[in-house]
PDB file of N, CA and C in Angstrom:
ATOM      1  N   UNK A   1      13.886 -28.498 -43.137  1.00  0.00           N
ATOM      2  CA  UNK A   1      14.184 -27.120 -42.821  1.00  0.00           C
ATOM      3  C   UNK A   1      14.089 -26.909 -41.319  1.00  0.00           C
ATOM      4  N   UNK A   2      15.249 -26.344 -41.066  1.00  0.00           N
ATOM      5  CA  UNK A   2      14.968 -25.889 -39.380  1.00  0.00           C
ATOM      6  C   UNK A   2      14.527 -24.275 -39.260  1.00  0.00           C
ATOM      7  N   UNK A   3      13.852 -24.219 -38.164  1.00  0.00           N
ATOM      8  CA  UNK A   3      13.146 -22.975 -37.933  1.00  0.00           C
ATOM      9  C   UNK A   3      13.506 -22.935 -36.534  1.00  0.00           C
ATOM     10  N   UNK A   4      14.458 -21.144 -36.303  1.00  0.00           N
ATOM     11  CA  UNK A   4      14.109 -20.764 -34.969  1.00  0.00           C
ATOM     12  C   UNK A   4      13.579 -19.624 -34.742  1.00  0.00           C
ATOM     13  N   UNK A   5      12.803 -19.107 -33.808  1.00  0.00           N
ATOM     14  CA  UNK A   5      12.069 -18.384 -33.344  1.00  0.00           C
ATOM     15  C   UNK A   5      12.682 -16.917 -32.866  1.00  0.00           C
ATOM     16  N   UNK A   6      13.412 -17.449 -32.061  1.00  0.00           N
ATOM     17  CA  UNK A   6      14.129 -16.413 -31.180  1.00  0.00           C
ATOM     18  C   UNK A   6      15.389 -16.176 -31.138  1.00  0.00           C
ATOM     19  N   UNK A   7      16.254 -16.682 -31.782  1.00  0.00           N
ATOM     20  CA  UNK A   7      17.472 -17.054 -32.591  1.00  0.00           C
ATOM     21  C   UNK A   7      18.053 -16.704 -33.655  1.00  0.00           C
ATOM     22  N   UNK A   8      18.487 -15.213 -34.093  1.00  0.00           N
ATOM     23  CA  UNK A   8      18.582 -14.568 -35.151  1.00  0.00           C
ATOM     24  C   UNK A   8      20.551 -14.576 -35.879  1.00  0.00           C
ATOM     25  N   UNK A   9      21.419 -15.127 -34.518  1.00  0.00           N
ATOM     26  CA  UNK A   9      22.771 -15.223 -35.193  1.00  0.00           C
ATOM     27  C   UNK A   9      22.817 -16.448 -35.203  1.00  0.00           C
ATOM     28  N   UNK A  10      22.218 -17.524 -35.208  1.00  0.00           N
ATOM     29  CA  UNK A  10      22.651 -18.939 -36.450  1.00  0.00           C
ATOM     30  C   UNK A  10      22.647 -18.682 -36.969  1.00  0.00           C
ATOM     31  N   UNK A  11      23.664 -19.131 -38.500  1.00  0.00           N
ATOM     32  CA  UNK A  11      23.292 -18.757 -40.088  1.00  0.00           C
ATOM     33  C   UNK A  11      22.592 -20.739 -40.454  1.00  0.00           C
ATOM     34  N   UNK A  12      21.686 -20.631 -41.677  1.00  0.00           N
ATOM     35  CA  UNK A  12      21.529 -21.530 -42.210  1.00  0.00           C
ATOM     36  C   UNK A  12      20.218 -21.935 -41.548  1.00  0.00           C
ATOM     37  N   UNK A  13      19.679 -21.568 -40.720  1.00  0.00           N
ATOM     38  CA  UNK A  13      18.280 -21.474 -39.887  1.00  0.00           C
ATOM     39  C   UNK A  13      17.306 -20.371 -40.555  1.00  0.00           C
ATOM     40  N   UNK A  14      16.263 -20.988 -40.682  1.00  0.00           N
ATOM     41  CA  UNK A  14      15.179 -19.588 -41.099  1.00  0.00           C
ATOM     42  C   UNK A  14      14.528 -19.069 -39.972  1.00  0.00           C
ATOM     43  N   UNK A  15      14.090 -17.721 -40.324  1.00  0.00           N
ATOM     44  CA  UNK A  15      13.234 -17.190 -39.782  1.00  0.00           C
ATOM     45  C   UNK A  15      11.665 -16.962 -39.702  1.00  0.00           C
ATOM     46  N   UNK A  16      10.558 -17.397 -38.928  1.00  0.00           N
ATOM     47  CA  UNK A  16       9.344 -17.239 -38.929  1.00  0.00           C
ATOM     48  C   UNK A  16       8.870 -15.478 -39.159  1.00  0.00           C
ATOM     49  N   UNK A  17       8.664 -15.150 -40.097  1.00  0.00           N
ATOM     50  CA  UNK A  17       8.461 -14.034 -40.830  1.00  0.00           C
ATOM     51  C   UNK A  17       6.890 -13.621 -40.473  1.00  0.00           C
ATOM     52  N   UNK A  18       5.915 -14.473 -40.747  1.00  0.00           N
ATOM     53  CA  UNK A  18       4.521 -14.109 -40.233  1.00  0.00           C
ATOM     54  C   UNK A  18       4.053 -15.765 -40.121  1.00  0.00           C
ATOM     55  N   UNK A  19       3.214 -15.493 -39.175  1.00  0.00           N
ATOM     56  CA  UNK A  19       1.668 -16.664 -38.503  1.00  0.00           C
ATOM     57  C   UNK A  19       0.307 -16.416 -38.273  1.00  0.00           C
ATOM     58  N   UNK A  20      -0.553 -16.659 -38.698  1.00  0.00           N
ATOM     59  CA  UNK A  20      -1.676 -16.131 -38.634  1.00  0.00           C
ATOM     60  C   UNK A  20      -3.015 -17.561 -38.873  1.00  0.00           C
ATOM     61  N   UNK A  21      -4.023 -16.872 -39.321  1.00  0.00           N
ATOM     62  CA  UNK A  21      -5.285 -17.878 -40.102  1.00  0.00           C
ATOM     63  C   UNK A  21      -5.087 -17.995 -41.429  1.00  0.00           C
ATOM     64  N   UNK A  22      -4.463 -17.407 -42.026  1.00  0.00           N
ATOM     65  CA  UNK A  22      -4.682 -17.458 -44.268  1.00  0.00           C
ATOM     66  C   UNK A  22      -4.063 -16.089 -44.441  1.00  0.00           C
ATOM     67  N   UNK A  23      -3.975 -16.481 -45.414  1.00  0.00           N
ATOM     68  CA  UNK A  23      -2.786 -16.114 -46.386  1.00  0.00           C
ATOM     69  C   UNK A  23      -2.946 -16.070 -47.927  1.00  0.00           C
ATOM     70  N   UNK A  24      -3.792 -14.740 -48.548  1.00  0.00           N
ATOM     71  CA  UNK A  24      -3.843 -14.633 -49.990  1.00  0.00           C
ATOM     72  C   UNK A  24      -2.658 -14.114 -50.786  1.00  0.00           C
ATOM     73  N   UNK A  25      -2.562 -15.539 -51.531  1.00  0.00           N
ATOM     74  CA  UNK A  25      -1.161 -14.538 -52.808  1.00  0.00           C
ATOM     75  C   UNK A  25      -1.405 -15.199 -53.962  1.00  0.00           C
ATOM     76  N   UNK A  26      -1.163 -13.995 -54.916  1.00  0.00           N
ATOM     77  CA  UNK A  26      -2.117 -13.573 -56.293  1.00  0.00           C
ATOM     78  C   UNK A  26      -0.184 -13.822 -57.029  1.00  0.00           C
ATOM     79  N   UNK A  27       0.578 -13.451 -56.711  1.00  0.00           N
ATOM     80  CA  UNK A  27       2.139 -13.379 -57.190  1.00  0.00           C
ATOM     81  C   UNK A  27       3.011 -13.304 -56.581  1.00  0.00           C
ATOM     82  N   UNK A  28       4.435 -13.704 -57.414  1.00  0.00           N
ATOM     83  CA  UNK A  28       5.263 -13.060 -56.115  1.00  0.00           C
ATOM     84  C   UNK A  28       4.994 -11.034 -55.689  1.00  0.00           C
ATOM     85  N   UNK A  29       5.498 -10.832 -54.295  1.00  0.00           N
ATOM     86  CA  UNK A  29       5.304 -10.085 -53.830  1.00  0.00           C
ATOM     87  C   UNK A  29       3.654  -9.475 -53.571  1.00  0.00           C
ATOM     88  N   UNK A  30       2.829 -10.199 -54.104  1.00  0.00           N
ATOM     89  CA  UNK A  30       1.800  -9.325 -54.348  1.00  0.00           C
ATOM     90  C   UNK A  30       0.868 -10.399 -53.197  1.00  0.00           C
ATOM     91  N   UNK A  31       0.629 -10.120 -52.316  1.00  0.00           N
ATOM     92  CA  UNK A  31      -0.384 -10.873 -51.190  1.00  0.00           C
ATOM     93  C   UNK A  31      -0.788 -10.440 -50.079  1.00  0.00           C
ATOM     94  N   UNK A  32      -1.758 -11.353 -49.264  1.00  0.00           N
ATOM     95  CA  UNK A  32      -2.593 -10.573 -47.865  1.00  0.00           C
ATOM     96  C   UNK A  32      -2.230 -11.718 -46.985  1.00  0.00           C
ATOM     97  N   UNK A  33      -1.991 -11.470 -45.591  1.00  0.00           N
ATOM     98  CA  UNK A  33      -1.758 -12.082 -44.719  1.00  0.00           C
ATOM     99  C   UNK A  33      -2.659 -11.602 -43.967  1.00  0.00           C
ATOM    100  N   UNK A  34      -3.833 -13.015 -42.729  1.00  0.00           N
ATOM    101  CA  UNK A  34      -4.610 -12.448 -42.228  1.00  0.00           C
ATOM    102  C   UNK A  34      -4.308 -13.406 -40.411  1.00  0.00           C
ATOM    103  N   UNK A  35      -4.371 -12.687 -39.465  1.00  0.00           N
ATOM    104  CA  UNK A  35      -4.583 -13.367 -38.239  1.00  0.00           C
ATOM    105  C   UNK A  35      -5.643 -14.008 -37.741  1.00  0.00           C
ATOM    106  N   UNK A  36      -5.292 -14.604 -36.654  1.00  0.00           N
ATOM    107  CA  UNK A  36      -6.200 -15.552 -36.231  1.00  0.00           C
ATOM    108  C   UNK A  36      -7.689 -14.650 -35.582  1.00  0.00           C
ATOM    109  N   UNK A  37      -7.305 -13.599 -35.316  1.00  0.00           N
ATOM    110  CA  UNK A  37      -8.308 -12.774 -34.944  1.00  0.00           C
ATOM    111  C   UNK A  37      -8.211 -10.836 -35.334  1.00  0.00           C
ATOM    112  N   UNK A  38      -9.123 -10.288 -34.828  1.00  0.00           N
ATOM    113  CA  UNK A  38      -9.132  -8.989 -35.324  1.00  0.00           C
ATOM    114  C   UNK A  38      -7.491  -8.139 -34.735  1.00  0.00           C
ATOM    115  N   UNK A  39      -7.627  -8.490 -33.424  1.00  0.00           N
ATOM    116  CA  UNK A  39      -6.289  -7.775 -32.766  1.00  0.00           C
ATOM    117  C   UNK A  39      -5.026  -8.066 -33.818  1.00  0.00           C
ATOM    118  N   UNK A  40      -4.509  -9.632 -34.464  1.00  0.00           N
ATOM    119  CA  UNK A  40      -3.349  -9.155 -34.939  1.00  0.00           C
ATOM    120  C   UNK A  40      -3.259  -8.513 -36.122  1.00  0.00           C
ATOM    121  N   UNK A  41      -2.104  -7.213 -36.299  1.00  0.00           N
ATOM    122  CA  UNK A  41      -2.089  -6.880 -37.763  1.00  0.00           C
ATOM    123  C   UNK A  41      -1.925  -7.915 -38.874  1.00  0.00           C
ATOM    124  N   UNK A  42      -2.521  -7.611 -39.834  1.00  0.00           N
ATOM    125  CA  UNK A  42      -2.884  -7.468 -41.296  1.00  0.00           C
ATOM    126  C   UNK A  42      -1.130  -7.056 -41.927  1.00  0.00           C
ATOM    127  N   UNK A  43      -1.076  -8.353 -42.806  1.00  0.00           N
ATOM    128  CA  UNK A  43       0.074  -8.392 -43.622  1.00  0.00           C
ATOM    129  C   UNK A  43      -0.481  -7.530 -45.057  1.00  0.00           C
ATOM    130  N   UNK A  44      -0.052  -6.855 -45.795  1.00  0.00           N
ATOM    131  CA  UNK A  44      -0.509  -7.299 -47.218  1.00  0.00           C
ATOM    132  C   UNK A  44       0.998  -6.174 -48.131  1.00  0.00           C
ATOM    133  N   UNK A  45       0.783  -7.078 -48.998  1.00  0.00           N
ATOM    134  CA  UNK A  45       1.959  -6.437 -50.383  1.00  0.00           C
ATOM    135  C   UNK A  45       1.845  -6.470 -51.863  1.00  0.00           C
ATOM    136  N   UNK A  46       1.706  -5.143 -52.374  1.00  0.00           N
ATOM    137  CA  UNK A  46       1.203  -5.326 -53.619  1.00  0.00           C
ATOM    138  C   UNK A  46       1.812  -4.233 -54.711  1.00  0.00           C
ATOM    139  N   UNK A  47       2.820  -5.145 -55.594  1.00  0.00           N
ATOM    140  CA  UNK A  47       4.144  -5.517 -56.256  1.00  0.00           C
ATOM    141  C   UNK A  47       3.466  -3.963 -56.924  1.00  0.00           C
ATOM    142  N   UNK A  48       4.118  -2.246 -56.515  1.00  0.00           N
ATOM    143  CA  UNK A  48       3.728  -1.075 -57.429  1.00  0.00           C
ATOM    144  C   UNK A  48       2.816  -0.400 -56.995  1.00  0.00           C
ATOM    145  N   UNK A  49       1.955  -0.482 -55.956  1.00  0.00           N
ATOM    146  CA  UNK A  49       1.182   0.040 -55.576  1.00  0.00           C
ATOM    147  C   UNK A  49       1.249   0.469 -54.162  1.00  0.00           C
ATOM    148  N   UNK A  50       1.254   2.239 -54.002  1.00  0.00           N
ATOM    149  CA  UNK A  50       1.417   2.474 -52.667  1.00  0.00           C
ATOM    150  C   UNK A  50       0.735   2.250 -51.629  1.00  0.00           C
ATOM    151  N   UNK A  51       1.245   1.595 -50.395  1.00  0.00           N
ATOM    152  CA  UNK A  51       0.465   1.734 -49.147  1.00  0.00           C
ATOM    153  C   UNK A  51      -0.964   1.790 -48.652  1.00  0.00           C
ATOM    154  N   UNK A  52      -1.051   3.227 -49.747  1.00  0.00           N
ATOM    155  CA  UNK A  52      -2.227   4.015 -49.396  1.00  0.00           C
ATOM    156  C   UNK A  52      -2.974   4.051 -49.711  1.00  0.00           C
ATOM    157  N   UNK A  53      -2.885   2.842 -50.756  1.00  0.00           N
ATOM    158  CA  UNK A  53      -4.076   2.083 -51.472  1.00  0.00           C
ATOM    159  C   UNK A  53      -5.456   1.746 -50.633  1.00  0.00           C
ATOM    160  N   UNK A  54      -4.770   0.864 -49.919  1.00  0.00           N
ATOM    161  CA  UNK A  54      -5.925   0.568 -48.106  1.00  0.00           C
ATOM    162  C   UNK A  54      -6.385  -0.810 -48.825  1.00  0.00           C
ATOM    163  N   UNK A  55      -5.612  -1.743 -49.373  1.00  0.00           N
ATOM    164  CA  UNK A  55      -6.234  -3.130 -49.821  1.00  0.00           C
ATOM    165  C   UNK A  55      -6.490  -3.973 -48.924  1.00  0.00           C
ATOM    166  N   UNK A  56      -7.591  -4.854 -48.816  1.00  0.00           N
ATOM    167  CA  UNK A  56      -8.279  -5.429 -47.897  1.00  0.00           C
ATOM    168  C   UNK A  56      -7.917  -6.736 -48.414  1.00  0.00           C
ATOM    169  N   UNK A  57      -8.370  -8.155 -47.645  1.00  0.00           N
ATOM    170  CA  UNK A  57      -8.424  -9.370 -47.791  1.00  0.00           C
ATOM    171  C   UNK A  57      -9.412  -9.866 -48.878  1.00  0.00           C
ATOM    172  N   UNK A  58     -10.524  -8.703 -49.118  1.00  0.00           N
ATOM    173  CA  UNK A  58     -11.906  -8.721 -50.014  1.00  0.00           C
ATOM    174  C   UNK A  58     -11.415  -8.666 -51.013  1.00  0.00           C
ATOM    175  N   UNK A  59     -10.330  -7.654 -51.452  1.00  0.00           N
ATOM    176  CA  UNK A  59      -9.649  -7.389 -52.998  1.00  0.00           C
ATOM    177  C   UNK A  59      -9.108  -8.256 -53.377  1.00  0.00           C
ATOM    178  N   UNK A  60      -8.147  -9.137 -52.661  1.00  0.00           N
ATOM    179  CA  UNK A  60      -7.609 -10.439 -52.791  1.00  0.00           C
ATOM    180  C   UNK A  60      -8.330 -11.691 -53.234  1.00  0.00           C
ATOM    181  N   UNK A  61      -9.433 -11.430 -52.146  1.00  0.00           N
ATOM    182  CA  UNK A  61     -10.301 -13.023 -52.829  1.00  0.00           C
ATOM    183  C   UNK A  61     -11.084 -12.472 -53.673  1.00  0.00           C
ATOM    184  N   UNK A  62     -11.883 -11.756 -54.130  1.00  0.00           N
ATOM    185  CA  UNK A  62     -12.543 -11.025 -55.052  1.00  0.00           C
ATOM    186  C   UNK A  62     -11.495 -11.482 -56.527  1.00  0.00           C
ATOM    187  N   UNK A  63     -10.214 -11.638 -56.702  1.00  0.00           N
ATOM    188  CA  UNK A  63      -9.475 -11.409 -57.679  1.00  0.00           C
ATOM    189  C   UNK A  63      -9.441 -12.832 -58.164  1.00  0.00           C
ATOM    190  N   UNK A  64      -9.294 -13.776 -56.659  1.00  0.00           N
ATOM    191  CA  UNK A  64      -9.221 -15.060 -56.986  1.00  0.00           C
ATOM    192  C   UNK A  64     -10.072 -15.756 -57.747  1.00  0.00           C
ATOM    193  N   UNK A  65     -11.850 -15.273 -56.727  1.00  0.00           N
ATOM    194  CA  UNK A  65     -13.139 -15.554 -57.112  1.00  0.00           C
ATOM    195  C   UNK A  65     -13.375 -15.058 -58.474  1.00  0.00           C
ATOM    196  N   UNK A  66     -13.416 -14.077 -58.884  1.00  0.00           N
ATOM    197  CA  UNK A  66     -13.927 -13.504 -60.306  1.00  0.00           C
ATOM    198  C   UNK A  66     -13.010 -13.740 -61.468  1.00  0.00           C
ATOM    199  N   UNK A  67     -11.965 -13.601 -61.218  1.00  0.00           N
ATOM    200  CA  UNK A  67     -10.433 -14.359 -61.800  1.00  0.00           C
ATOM    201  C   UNK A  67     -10.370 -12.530 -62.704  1.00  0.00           C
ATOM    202  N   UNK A  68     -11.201 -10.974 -62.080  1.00  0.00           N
ATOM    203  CA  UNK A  68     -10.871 -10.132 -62.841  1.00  0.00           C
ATOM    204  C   UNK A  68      -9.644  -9.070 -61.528  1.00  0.00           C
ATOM    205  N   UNK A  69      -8.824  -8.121 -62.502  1.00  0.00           N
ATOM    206  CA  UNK A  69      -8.362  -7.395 -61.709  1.00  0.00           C
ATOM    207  C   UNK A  69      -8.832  -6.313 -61.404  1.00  0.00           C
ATOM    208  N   UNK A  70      -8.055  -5.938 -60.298  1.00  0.00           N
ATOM    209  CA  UNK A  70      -8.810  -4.935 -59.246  1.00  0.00           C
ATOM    210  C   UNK A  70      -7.696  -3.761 -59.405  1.00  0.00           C
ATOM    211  N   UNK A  71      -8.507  -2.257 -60.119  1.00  0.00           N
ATOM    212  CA  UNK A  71      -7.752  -1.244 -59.866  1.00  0.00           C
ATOM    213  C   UNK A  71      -7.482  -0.183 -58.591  1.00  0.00           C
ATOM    214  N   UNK A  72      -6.089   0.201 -59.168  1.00  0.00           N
ATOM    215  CA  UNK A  72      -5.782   0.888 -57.513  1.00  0.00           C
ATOM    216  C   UNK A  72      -4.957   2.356 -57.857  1.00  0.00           C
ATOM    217  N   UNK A  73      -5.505   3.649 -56.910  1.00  0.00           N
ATOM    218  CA  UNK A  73      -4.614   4.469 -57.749  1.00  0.00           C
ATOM    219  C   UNK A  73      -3.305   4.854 -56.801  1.00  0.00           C
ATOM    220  N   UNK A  74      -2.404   5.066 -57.350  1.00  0.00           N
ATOM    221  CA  UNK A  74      -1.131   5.712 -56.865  1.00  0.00           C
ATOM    222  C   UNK A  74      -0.903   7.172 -56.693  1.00  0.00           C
ATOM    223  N   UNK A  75      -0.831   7.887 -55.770  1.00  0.00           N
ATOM    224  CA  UNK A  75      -0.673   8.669 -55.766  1.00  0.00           C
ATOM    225  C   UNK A  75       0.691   9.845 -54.753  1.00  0.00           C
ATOM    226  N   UNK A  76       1.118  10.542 -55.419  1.00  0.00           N
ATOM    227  CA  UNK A  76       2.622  10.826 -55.008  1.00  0.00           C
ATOM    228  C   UNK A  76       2.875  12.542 -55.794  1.00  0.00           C
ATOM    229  N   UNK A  77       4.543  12.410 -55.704  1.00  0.00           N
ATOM    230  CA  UNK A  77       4.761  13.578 -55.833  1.00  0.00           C
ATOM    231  C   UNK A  77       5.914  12.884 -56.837  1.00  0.00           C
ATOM    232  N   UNK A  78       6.367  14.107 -57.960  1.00  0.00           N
ATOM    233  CA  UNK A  78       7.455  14.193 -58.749  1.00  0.00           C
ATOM    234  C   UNK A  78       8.314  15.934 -59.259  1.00  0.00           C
ATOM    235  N   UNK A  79       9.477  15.793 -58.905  1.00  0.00           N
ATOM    236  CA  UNK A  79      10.312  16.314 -59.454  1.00  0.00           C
ATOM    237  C   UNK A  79      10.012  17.179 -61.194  1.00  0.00           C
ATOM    238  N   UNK A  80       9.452  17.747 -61.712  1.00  0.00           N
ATOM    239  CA  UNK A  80       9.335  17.762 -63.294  1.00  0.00           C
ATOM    240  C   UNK A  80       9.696  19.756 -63.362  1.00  0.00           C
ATOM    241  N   UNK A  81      11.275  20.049 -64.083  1.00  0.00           N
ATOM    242  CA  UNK A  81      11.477  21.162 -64.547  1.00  0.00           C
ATOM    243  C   UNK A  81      11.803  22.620 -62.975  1.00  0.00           C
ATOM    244  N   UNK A  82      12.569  21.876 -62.128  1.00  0.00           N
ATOM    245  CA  UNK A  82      12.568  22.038 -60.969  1.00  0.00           C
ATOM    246  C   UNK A  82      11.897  22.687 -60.059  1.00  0.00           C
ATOM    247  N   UNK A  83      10.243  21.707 -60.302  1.00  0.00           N
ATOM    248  CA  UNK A  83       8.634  22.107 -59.701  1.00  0.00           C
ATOM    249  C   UNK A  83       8.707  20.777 -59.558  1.00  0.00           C
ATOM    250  N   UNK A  84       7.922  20.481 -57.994  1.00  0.00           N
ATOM    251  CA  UNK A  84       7.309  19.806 -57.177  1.00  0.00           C
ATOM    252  C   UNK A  84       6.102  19.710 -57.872  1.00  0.00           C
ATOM    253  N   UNK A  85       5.774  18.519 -58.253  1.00  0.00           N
ATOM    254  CA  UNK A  85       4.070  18.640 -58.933  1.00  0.00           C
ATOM    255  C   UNK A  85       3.707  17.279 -58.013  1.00  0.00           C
ATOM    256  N   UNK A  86       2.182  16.711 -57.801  1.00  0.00           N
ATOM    257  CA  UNK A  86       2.078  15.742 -57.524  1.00  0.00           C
ATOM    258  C   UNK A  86       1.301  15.086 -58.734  1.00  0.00           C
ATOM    259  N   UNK A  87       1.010  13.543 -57.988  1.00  0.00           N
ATOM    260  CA  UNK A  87       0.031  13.400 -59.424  1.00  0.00           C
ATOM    261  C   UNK A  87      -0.544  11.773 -58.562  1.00  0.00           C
ATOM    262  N   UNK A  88      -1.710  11.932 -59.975  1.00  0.00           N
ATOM    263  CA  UNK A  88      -2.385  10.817 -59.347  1.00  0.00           C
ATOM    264  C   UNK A  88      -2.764   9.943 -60.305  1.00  0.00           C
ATOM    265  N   UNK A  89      -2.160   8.096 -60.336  1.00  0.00           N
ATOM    266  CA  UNK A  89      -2.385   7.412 -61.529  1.00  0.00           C
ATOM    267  C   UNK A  89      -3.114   6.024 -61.302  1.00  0.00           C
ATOM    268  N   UNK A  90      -4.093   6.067 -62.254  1.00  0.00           N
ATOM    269  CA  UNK A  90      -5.054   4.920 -61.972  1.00  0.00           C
ATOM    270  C   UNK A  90      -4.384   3.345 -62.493  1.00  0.00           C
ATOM    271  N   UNK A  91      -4.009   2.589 -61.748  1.00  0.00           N
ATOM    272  CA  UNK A  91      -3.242   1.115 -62.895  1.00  0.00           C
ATOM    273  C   UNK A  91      -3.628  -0.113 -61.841  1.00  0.00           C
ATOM    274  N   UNK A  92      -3.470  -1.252 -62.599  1.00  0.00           N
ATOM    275  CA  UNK A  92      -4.284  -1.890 -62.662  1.00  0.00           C
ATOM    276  C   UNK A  92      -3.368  -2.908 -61.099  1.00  0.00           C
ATOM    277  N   UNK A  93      -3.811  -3.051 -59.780  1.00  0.00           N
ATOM    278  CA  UNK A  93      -3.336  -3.268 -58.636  1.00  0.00           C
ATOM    279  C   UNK A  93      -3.093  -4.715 -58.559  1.00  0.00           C
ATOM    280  N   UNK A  94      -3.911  -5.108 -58.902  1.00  0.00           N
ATOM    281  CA  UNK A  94      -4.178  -6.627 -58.245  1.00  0.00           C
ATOM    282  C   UNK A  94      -4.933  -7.169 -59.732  1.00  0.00           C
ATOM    283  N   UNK A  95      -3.820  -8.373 -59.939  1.00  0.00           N
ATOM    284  CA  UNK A  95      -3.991  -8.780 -61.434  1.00  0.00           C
ATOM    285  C   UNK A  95      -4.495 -10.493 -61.076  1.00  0.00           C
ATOM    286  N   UNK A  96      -5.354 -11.331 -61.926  1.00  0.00           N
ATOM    287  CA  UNK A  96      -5.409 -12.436 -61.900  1.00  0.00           C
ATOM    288  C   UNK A  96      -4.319 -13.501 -62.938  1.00  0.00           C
ATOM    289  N   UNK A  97      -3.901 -12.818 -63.916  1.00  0.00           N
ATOM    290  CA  UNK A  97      -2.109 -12.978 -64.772  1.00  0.00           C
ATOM    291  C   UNK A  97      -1.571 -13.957 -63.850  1.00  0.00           C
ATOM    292  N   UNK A  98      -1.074 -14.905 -64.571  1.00  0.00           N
ATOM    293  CA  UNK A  98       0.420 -15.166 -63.596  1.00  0.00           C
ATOM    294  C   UNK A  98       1.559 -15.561 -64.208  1.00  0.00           C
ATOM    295  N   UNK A  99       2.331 -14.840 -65.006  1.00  0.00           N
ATOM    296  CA  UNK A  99       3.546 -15.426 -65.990  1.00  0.00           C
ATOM    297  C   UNK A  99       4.235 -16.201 -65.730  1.00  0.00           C
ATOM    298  N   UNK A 100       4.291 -16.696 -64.719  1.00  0.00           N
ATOM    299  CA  UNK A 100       5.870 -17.954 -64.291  1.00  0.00           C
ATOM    300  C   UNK A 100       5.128 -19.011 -64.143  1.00  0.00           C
ATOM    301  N   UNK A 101       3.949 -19.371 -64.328  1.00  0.00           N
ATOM    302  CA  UNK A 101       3.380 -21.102 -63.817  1.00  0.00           C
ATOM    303  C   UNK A 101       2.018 -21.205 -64.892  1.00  0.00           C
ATOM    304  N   UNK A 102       1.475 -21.883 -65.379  1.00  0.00           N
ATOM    305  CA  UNK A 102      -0.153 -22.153 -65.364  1.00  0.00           C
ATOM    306  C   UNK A 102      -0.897 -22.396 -64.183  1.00  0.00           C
ATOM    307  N   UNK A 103      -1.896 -21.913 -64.786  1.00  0.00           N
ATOM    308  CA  UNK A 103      -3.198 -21.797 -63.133  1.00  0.00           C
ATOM    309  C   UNK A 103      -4.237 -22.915 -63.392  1.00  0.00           C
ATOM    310  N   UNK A 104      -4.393 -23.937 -63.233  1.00  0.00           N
ATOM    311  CA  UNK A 104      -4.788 -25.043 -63.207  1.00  0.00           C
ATOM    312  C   UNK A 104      -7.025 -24.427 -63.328  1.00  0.00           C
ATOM    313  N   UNK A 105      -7.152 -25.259 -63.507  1.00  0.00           N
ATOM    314  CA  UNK A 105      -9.248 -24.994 -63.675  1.00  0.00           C
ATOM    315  C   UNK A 105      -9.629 -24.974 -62.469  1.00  0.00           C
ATOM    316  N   UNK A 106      -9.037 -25.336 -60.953  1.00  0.00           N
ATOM    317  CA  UNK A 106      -9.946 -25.037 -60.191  1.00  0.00           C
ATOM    318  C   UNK A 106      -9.066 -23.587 -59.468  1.00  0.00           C
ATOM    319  N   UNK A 107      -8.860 -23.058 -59.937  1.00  0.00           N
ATOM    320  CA  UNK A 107      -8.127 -21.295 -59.703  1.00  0.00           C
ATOM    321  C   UNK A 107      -7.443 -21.088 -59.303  1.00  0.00           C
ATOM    322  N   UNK A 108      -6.727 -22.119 -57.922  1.00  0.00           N
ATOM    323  CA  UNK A 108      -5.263 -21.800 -57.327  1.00  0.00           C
ATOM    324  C   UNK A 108      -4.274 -22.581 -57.192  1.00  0.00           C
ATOM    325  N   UNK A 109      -3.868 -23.987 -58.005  1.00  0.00           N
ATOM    326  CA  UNK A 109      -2.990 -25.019 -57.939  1.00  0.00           C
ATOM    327  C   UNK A 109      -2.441 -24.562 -59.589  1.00  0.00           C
ATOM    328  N   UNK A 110      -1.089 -24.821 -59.706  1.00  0.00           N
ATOM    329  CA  UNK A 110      -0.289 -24.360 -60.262  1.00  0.00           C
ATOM    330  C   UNK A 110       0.349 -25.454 -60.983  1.00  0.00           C
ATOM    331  N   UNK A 111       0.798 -25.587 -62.558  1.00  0.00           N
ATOM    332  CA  UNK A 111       1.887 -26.565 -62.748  1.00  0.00           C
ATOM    333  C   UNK A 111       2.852 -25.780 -63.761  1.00  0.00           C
ATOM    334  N   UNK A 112       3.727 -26.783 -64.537  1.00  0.00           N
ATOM    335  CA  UNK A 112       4.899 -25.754 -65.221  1.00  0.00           C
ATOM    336  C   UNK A 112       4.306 -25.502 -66.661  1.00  0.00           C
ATOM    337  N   UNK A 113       5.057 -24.459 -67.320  1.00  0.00           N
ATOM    338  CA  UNK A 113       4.484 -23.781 -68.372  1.00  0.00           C
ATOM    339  C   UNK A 113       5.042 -24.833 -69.421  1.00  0.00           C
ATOM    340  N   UNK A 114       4.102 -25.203 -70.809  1.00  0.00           N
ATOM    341  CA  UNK A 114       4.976 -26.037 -71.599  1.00  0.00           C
ATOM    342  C   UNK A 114       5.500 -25.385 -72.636  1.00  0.00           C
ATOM    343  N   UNK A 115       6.777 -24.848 -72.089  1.00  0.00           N
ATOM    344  CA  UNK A 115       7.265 -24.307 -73.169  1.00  0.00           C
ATOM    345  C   UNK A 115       8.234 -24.557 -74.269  1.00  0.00           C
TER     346      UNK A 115
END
């Protein structure tokens, strides 16, 4: 694979997306990206759950370590009977699940499902 940096009209070249110290991911879409120090931002994405959650690197390994999930609430606004209502729903954020692979006994190496 070639990688350029600074080079965005080659086609067929990737792009360096994030760099840091570690990197927690629980699923697709659902993970924490952490820098080498306090100054750089904090990656994190979690597959249904807004923003404003405020999930830390702790929720991540906490999920790994305990193998339980971590709830998170959502909270927003909806449309219902042409009234603005908001609302606020508790579901379950950060899951230890992983449907597309088996999770091997020591918690994060992966092989295929025998199906």
């Amino acid at each position: 694979m070639n990688f350029v940096s600074d080079s965005f009209s080659i086609s067929g070249l990737f792009k360096v997306e994030w760099s840091g110290r570690g990197f927690v991911g629980l699923s697709a879409k659902t993970y924490f990206c952490f820098g080498p120090d306090d100054q750089q931002k904090e990656k994190c994405s979690a597959k249904g759950i807004n923003k404003s959650a405020k999930l830390t690197c702790e929720h991540f390994r906490s999920v790994l370590n305990s193998k339980k999930a971590v709830s998170a609430t959502n909270r927003g606004f909806i449309l219902k009977d042409n009234k603005m209502l908001s609302y606020k729903m508790e579901r379950t954020g950060l899951s230890y699940f992983y449907c597309k692979r088996k999770v091997l006994a020591d918690g994060m190496s992966t092989t295929y499902l025998d199906i």
